[in-house]
Protein backbone atom coordinates (compact mmCIF):
# COMPACT_ATOMS: atom_id res chain seq x y z
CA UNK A 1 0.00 0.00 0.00
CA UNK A 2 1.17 3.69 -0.59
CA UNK A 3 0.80 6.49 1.65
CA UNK A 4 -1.64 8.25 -0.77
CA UNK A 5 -4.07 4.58 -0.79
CA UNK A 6 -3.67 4.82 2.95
CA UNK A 7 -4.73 8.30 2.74
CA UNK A 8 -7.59 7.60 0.86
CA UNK A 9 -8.92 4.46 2.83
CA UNK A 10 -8.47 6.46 6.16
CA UNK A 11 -10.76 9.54 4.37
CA UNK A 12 -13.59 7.12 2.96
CA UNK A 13 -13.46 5.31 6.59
CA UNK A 14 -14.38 9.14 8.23
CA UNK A 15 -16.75 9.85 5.57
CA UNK A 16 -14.91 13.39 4.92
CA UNK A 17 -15.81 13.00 1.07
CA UNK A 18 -17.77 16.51 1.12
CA UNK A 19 -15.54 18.34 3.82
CA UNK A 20 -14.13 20.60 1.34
CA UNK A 21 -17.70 22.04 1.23
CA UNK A 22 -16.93 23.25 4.96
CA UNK A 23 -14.11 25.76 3.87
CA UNK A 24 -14.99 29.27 2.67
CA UNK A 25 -13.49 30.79 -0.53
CA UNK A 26 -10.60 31.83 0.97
CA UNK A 27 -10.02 28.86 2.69
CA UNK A 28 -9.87 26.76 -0.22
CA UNK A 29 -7.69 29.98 -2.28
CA UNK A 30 -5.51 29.55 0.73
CA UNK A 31 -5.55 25.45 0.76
CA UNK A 32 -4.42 25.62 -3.11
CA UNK A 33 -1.59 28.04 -2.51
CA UNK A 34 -0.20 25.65 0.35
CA UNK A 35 -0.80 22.51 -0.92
CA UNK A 36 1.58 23.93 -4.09
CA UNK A 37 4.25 24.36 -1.85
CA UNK A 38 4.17 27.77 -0.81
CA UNK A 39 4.93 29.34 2.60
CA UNK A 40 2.84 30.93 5.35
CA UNK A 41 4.86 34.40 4.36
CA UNK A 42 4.42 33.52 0.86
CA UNK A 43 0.62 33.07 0.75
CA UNK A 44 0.52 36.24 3.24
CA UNK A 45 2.53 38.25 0.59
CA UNK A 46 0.44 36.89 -2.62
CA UNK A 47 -3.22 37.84 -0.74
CA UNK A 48 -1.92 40.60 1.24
CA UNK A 49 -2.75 39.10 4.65
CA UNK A 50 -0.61 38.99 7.59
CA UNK A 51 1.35 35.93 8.28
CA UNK A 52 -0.64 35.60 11.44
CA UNK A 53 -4.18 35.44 9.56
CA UNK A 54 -2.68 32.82 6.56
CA UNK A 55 -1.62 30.80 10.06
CA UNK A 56 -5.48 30.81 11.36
CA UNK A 57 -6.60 30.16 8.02
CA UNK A 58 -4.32 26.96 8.00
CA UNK A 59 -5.35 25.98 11.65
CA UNK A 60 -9.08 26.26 10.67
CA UNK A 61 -8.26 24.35 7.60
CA UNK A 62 -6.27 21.55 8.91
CA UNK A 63 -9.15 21.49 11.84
CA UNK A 64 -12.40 21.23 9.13
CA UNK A 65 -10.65 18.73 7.08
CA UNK A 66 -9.15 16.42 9.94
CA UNK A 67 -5.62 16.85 8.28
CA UNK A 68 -2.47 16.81 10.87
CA UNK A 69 0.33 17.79 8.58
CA UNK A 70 1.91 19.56 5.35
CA UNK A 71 1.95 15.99 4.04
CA UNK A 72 -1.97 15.79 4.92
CA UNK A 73 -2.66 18.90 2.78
CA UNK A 74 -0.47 18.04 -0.32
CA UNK A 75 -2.51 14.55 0.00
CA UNK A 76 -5.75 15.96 0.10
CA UNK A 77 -5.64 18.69 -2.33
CA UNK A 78 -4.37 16.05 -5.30
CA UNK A 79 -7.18 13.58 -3.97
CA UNK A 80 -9.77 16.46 -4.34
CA UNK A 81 -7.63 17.24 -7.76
CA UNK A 82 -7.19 20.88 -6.32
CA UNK A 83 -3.68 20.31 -7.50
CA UNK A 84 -2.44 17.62 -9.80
């Protein structure tokens, strides 16, 4: 089994399948921009937002979707082909 198949199983087991629904526009703007690889500071910079508020943003995100890491994120957002 991969990581990403674990992933997946672990999602479909907490029936999260419409979580994404949960987030608000910016939320999922902000989700995108992280799960490419970009920093706090970077996604701060790009929306004109502190550091601070991209950090709650992330918290709230992380909390909505049950998601624990970076690794989490990146996972979810190519699941939910936010990303490829």
């Amino acid at each position: 089994n991969t990581l990403l198949e674990d992933y997946m199983r672990q999602l479909q087991q907490r029936g999260l399948e419409d979580s994404y629904d949960l987030l608000t526009d910016r939320e999922k703007e902000i989700l995108q921009l992280l799960a490419e690889g970009r920093s706090n500071k970077e996604v701060a910079s790009m929306l004109n937002l502190s550091t601070n508020t991209v950090e709650t943003h992330r918290t709230r995100i992380m909390q909505k979707l049950d998601l624990h890491s970076a690794a989490e994120i990146v996972l979810y957002a190519v699941r939910k082909r936010i990303i490829s």
